[in-house]
C-alpha atoms as a PDB file:
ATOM      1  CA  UNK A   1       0.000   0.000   0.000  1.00  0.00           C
ATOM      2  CA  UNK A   2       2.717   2.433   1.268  1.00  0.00           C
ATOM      3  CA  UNK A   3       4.755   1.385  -1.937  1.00  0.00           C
ATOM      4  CA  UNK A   4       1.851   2.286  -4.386  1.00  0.00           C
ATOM      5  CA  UNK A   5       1.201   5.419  -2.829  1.00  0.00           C
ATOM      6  CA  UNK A   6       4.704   6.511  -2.977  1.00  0.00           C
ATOM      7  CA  UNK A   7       5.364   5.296  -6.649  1.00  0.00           C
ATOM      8  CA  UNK A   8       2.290   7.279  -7.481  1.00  0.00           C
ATOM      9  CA  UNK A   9       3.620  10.560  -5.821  1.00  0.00           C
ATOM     10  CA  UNK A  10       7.154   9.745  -7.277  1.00  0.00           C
ATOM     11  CA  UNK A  11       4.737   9.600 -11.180  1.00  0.00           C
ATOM     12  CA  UNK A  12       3.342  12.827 -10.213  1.00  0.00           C
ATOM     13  CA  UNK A  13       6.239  15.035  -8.809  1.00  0.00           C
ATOM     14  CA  UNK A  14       9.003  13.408  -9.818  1.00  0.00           C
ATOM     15  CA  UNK A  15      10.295  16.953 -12.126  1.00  0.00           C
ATOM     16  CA  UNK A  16       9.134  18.337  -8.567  1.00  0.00           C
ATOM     17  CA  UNK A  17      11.454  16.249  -6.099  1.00  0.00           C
ATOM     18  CA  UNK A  18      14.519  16.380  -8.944  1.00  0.00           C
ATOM     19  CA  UNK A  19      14.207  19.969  -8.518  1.00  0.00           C
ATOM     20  CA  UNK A  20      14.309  20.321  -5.158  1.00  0.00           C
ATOM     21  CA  UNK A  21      17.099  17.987  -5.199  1.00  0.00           C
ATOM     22  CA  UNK A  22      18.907  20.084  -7.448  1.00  0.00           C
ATOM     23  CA  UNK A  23      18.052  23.660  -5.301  1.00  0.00           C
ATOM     24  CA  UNK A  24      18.958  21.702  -2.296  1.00  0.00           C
ATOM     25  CA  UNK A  25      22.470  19.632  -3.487  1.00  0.00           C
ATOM     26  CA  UNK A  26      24.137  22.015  -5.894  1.00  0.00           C
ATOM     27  CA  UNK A  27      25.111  24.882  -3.421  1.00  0.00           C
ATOM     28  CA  UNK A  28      26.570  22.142  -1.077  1.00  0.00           C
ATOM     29  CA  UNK A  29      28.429  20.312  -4.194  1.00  0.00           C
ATOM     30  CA  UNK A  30      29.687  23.727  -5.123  1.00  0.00           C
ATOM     31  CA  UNK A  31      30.449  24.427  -1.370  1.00  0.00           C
ATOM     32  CA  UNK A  32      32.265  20.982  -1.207  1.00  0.00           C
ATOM     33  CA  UNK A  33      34.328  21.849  -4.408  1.00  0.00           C
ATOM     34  CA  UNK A  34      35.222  25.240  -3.212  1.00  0.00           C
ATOM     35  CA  UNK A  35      36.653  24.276   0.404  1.00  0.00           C
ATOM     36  CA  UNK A  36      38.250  21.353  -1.403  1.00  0.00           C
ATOM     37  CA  UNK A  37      40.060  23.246  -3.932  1.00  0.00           C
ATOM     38  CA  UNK A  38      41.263  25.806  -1.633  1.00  0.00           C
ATOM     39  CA  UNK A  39      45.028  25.994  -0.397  1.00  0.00           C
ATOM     40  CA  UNK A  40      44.251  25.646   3.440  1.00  0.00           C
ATOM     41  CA  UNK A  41      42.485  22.403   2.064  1.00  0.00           C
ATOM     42  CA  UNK A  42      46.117  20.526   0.809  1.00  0.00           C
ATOM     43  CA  UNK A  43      48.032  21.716   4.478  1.00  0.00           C
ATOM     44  CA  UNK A  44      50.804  19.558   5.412  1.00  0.00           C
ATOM     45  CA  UNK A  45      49.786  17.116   8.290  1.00  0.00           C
ATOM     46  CA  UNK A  46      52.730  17.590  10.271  1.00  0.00           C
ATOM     47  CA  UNK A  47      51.171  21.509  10.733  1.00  0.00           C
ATOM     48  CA  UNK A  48      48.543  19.684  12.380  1.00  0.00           C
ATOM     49  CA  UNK A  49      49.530  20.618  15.741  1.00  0.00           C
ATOM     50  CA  UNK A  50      47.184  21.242  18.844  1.00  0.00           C
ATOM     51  CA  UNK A  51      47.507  24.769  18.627  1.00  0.00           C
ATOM     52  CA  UNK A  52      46.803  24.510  14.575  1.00  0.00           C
ATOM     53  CA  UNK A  53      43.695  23.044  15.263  1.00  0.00           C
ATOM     54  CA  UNK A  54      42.349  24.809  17.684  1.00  0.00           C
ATOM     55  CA  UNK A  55      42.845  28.075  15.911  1.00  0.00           C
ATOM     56  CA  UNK A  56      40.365  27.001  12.634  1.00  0.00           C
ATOM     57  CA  UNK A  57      38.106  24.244  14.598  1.00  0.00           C
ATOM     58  CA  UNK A  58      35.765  27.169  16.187  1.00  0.00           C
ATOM     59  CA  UNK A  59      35.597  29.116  12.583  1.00  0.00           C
ATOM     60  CA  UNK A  60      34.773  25.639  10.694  1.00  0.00           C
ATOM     61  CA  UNK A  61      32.394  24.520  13.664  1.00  0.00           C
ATOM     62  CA  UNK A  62      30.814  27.531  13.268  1.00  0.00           C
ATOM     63  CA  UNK A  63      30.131  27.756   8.923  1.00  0.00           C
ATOM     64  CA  UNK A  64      28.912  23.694   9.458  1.00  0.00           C
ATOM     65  CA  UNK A  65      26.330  25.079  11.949  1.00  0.00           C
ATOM     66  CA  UNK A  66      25.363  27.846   9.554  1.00  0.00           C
ATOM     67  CA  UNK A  67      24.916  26.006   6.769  1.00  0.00           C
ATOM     68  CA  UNK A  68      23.040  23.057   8.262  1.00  0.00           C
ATOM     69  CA  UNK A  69      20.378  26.107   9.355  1.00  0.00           C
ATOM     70  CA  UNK A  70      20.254  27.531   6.182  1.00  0.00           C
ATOM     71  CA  UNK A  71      19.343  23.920   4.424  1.00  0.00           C
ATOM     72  CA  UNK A  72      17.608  23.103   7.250  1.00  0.00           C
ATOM     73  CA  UNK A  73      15.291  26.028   6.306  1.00  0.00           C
ATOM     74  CA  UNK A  74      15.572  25.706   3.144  1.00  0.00           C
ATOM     75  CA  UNK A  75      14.431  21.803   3.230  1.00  0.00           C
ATOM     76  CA  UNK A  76      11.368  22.696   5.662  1.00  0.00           C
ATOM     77  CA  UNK A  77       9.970  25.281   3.042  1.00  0.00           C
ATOM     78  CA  UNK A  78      10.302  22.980   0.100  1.00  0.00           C
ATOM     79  CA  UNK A  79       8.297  20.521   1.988  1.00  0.00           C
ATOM     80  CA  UNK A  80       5.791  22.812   3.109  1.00  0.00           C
ATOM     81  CA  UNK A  81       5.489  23.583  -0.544  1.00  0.00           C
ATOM     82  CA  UNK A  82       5.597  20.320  -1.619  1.00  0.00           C
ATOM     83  CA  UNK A  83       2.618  19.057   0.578  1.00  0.00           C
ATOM     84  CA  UNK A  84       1.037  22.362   1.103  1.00  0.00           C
ATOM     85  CA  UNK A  85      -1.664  20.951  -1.850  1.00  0.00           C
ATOM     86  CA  UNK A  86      -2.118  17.984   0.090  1.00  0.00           C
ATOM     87  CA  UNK A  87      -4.378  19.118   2.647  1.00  0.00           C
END
C-alpha cells in the first residue's frame, strides 16, 4: 500500500522532487568543491599541531552550523510547498 502510494507521488512530482534535489544539493556540491580546492584544504599534516587546530576548529564549527540552518530552512519550506496541496 505504502509502496503504491509513494510510486504514485514519485509519477506525479518526480520533475518536482529532482528539482528540489537540485536547489537543495548544488550549493553544497559547489560548497564541497570550493573548500576542497582551496590551499588551506592541501596543508601539510605535520602543521597539524594542537595549537593549529584549535585556531580554525571554532571558525569551521561555526560555517557547518550555519549552513546546516540555512538547508535546514531551506528543506522545511520545500516541503511545506511540496505538501502544502495535500491538505
Amino acid at each position: 500500500m505504502i509502496r503504491a502510494i509513494l510510486w504514485k507521488e514519485w509519477h506525479e512530482h518526480r520533475s518536482r522532487f529532482l528539482s528540489y534535489w537540485l536547489i537543495l544539493n548544488v550549493p553544497i556540491l559547489i560548497v564541497v568543491l570550493t573548500i576542497a580546492s582551496g590551499k588551506g584544504a592541501r596543508g601539510p599534516f605535520a602543521e597539524l599541531s594542537n595549537a593549529t587546530v584549535l585556531k580554525y576548529l571554532p571558525l569551521s564549527l561555526l560555517e557547518s552550523f550555519l549552513l546546516d540552518t540555512v538547508f535546514l530552512v531551506a528543506a522545511g519550506y520545500l516541503a511545506v510547498a511540496i505538501f502544502n496541496r495535500e491538505m
